[in-house]
Protein backbone atom coordinates (compact mmCIF):
# COMPACT_ATOMS: atom_id res chain seq x y z
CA UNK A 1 68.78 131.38 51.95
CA UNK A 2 66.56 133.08 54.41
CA UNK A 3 67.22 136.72 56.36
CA UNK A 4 67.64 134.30 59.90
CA UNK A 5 70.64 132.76 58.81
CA UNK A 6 73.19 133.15 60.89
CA UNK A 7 76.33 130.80 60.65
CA UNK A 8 77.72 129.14 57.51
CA UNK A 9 79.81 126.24 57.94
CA UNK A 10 82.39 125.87 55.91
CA UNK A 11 83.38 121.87 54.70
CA UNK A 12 85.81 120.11 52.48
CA UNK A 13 84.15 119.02 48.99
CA UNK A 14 82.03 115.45 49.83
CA UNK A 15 81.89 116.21 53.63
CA UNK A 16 78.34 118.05 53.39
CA UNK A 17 77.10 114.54 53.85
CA UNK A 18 79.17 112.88 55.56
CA UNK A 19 77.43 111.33 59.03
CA UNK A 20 78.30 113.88 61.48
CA UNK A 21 77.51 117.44 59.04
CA UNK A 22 74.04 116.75 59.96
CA UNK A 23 74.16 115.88 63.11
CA UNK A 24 76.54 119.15 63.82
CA UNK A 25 74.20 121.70 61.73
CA UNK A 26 71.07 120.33 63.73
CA UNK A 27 73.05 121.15 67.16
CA UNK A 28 74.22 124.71 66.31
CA UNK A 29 71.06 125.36 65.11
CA UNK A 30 69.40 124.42 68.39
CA UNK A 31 72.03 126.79 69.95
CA UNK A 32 71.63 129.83 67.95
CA UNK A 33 67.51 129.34 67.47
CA UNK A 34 65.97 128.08 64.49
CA UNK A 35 66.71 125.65 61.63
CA UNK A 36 67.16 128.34 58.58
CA UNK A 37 70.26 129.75 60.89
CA UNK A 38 72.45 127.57 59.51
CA UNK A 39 74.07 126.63 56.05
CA UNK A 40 76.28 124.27 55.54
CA UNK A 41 78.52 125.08 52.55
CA UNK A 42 81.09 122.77 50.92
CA UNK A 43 84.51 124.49 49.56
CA UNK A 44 87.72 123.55 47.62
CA UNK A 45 90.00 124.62 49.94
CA UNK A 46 89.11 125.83 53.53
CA UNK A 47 91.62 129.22 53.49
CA UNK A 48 90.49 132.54 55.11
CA UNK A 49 89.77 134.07 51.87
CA UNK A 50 87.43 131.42 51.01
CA UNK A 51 85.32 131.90 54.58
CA UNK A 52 85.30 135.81 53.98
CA UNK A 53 84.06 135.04 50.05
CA UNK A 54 81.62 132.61 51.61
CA UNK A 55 80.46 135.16 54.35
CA UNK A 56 80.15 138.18 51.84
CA UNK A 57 77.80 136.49 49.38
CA UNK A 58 75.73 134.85 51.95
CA UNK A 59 75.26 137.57 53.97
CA UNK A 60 75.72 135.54 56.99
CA UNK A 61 76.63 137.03 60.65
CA UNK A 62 79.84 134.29 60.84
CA UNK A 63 81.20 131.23 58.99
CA UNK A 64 83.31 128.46 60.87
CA UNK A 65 85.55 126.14 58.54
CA UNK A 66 85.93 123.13 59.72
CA UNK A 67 89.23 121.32 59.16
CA UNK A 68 90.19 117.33 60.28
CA UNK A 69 93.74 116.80 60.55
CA UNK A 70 93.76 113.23 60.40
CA UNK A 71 92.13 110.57 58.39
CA UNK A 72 90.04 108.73 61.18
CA UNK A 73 88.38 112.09 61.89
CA UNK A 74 89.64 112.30 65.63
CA UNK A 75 90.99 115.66 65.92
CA UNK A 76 89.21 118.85 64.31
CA UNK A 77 90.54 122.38 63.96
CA UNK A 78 87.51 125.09 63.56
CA UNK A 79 88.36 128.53 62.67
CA UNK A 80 85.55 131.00 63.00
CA UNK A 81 84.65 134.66 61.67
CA UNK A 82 82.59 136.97 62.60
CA UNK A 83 81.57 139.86 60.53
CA UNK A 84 80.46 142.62 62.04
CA UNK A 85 83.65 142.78 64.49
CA UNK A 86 86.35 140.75 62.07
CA UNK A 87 87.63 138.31 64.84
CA UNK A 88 89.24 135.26 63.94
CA UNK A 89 88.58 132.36 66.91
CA UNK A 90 90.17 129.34 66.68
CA UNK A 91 89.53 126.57 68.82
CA UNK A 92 90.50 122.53 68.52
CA UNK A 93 88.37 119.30 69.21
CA UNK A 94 89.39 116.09 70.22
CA UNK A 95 87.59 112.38 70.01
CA UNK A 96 87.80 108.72 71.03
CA UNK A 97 87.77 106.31 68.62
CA UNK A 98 84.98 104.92 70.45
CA UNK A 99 83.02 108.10 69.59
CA UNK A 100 80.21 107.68 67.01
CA UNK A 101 79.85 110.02 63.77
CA UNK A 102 76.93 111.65 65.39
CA UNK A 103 78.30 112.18 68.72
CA UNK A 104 81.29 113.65 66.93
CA UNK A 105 78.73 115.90 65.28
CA UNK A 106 76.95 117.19 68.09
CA UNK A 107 79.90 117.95 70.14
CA UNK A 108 81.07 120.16 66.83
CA UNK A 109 77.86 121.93 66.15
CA UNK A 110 77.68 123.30 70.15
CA UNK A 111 81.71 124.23 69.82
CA UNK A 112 80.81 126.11 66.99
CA UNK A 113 77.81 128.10 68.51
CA UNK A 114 79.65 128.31 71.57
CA UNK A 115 82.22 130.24 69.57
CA UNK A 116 80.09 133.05 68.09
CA UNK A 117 79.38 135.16 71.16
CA UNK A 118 83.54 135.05 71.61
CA UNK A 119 83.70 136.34 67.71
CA UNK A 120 80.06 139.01 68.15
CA UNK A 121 78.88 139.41 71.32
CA UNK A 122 75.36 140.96 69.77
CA UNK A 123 74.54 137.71 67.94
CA UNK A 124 71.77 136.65 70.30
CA UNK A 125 71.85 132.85 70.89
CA UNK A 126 68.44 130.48 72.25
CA UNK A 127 68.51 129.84 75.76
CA UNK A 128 69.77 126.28 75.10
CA UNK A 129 73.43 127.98 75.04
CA UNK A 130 73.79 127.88 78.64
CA UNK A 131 74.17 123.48 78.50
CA UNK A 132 77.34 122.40 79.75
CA UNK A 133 77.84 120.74 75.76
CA UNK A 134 77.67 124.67 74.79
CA UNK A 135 80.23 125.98 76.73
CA UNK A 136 82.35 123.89 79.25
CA UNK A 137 84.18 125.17 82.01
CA UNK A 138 87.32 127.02 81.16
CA UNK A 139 90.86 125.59 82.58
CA UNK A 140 92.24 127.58 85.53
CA UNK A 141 95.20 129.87 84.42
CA UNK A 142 97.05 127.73 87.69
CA UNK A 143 98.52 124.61 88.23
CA UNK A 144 100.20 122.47 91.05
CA UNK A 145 102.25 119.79 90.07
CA UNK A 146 103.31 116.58 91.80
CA UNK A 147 106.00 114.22 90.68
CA UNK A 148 107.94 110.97 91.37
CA UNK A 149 110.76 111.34 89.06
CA UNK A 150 114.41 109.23 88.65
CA UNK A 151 117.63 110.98 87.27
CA UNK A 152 120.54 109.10 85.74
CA UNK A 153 124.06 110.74 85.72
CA UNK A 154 125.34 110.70 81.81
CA UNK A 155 129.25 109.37 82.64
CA UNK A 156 129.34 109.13 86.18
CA UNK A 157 126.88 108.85 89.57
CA UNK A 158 124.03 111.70 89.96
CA UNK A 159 121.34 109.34 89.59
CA UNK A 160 118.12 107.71 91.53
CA UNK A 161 114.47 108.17 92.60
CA UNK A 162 113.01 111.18 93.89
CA UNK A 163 110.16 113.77 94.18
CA UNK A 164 109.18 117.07 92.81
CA UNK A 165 106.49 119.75 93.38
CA UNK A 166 105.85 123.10 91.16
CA UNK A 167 103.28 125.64 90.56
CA UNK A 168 102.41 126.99 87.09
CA UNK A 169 101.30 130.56 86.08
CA UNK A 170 99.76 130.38 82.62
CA UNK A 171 100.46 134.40 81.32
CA UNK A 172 99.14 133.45 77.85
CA UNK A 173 97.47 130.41 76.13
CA UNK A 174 100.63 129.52 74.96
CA UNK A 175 102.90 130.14 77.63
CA UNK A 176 103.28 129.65 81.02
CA UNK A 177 105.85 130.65 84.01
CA UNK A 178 107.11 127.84 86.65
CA UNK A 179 108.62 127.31 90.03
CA UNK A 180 109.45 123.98 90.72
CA UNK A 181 111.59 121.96 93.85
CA UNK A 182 112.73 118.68 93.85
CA UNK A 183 114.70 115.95 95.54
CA UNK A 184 116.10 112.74 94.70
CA UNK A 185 118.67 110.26 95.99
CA UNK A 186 120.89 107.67 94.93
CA UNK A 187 124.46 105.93 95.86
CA UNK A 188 128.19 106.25 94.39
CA UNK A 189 128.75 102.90 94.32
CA UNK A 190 132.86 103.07 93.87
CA UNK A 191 133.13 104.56 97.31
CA UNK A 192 130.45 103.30 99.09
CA UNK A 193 128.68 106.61 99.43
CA UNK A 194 125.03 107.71 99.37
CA UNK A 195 123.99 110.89 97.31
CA UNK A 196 121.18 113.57 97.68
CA UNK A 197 120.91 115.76 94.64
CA UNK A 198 118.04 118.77 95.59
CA UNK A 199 117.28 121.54 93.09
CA UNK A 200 114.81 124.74 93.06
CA UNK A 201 114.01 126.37 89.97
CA UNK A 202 112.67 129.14 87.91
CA UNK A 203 111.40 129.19 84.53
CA UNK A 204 109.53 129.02 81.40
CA UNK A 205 107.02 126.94 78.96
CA UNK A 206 105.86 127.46 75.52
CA UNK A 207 102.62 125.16 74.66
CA UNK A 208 102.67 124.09 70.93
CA UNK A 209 99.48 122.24 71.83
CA UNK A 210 98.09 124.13 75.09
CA UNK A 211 95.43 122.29 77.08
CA UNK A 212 91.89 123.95 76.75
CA UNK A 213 88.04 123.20 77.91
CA UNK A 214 87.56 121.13 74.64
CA UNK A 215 91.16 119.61 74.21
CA UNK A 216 92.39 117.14 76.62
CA UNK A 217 96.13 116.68 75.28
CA UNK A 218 98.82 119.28 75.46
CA UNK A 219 102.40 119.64 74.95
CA UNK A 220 104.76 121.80 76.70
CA UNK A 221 108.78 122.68 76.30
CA UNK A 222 109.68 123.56 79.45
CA UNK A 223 113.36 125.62 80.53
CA UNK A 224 114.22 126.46 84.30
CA UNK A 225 117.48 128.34 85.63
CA UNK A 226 118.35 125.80 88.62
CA UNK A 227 120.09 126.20 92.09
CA UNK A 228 121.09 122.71 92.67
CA UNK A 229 123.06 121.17 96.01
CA UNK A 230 124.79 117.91 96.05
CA UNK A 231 125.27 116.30 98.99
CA UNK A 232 127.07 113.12 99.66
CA UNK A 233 127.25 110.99 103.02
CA UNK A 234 129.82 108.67 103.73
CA UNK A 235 131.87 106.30 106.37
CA UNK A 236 135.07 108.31 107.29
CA UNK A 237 138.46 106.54 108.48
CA UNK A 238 137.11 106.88 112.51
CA UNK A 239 133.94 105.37 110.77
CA UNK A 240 131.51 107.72 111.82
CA UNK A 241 129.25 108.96 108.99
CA UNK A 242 129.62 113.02 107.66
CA UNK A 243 127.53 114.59 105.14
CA UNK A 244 129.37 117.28 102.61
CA UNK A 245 127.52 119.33 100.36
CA UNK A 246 128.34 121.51 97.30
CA UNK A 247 126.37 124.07 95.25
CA UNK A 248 126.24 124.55 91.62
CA UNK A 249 124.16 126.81 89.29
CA UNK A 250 122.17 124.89 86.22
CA UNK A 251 119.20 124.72 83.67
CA UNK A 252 117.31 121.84 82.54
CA UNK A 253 115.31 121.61 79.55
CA UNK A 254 112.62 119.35 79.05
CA UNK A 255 109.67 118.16 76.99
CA UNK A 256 106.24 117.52 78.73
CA UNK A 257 102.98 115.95 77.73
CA UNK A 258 99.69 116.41 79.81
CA UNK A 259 96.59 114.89 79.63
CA UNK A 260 92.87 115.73 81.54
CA UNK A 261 91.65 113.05 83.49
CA UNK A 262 88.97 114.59 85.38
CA UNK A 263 87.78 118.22 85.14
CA UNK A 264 90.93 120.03 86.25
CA UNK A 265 92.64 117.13 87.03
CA UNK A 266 95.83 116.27 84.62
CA UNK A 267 98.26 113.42 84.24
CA UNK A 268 101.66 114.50 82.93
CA UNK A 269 104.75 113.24 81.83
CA UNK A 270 108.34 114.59 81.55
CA UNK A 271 111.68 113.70 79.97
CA UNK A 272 114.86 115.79 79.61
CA UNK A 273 118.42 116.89 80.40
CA UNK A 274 119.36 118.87 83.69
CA UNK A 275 123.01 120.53 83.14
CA UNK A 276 125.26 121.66 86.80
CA UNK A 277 127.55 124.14 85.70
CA UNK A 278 130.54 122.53 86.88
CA UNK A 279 130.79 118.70 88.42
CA UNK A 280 131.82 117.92 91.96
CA UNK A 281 134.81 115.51 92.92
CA UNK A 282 133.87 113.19 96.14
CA UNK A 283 137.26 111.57 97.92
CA UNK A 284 136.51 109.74 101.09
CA UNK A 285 139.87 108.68 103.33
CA UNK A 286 138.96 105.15 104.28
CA UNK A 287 140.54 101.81 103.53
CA UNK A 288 139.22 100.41 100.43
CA UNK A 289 136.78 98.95 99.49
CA UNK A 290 134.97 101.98 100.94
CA UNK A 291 137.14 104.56 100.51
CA UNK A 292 138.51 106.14 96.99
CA UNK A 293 136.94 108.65 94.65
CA UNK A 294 134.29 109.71 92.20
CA UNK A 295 132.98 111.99 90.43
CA UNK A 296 129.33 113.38 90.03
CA UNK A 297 129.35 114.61 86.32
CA UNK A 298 127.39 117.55 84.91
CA UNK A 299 124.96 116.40 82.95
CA UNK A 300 122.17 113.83 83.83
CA UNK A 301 119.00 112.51 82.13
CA UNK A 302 115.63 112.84 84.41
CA UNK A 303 112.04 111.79 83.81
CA UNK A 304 108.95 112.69 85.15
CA UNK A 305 105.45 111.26 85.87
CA UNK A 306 102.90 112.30 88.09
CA UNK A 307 99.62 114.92 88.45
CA UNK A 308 98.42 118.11 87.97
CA UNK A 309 95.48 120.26 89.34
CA UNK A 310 94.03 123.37 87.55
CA UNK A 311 92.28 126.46 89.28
């Protein structure tokens, strides 16, 4: 061990030479200047009082354990230290299958030395840090969301297609705040009459898996406080058509799933419940088969698909 090292890297027992530790020592060390920088050290178990053990006897400025949660080596968790100001970093890396060991590698070894001015900001890195591989462009804390969506009424009408925008205020990597609208339409087929359900809402999300530069998936839980209006339009006894509407309060709750297409471009998808607190009863005074009545119930299932844009 030299006085220039700098990092150790911290690997499961029989991963020191496995095909991508080389290729992701070579790359960090490219980063932070100088192939005695880093040391790649296999471990028993990758804990945080085996990196600070590590980082003690080596004398080393940080250590990074590396950690793959799956068997075909497509999704890696690094957890970095840094001693001089004791911050922990954490950061996650996703692959293709298509990826090769040493691309895999390479992408690791700049994540990690793209992590170290985060945990020190004196450990001086070579000029190569400033490659895009280093350190990609951060995700907006914004987003606008567009939507098609369909709703299905659970017991009764309050179904169809429909449309949805919102915006999206992340406050925290974990959590965002949301404002959404959205319409969609359908028919009561019992009494012949057509339905337009509209909502606004405000809300919440907590990210167990929040999207990031260097992690194209996330995962969102997602709660709104509604205003919702449902309108129905029918053929009256003079057989002119009339449009009546009613308001309710509501909620929904809902799981979503986004992933980056294009720099801050996302695809999404949404599934949940939406609740009315109370349901509406629809009569229309006509001779049947057109006339009768119906009720739109409370509860109704709704999807989501659509895009996202980040800034």
């Amino acid at each position: 061990m030299t006085p220039a090292a700098v990092l150790a890297i911290l690997v499961a027992t029989g991963e020191a030479h496995a095909a991508p530790t080389a290729a992701m020592s070579t790359a960090a060390a490219e980063v932070i200047g100088g192939d005695d920088a880093v040391r790649v050290v296999e471990v028993g178990a990758l804990t945080d009082p085996e990196s600070l053990r590590v980082e003690r006897e080596l004398g080393v400025r940080a250590v990074v354990a590396l950690a793959w949660s799956d068997a075909d080596h497509l999704h890696a968790r690094l957890r970095l230290h840094a001693a001089r100001t004791d911050r922990w970093i954490d950061r996650e890396v996703d692959f293709a299958a298509a990826d090769t060991p040493a691309e895999r590698g390479r992408a690791l070894g700049f994540a990690m030395a793209s992590m170290l001015p985060a945990g020190d900001p004196a450990i001086p890195l070579a000029a190569r840090e400033a490659t895009p591989a280093v350190a990609p462009p951060a995700l907006g804390a914004n987003a606008l969301e567009a939507s098609f969506l369909v709703g299905a009424g659970l017991g009764g009408p309050a179904g169809g297609p429909g449309a949805g925008v919102a915006y999206e205020r992340f406050v925290a990597s974990h959590l965002s705040l949301l404002a959404s609208a959205a319409g969609r339409v359908g028919r009561i087929e019992p009494i012949g009459a057509r339905e337009l359900t509209t909502s606004i809402g405000l809300g919440a999300a907590l990210w167990p898996r929040a999207p990031a530069a260097d992690q194209r998936l996330g995962l969102a839980i997602r709660g709104e406080a509604l205003l919702l209006y449902e309108a129905v339009e029918h053929t009256n006894a003079a057989g002119t058509s009339a449009w009546k509407g009613h308001a309710l309060p509501g909620a929904t709750l809902a799981v979503a799933g986004t992933l980056r297409v294009a720099g801050p471009l996302e695809a999404f998808v949404a599934g949940g419940v939406e609740v009315a607190f109370g349901t509406v009863d629809v009569s229309v005074l006509a001779a049947q088969p057109a006339g009768g009545a119906a009720t739109i119930p409370a509860a109704r299932a709704v999807a989501q698909a659509g895009l996202r844009l980040r800034f």
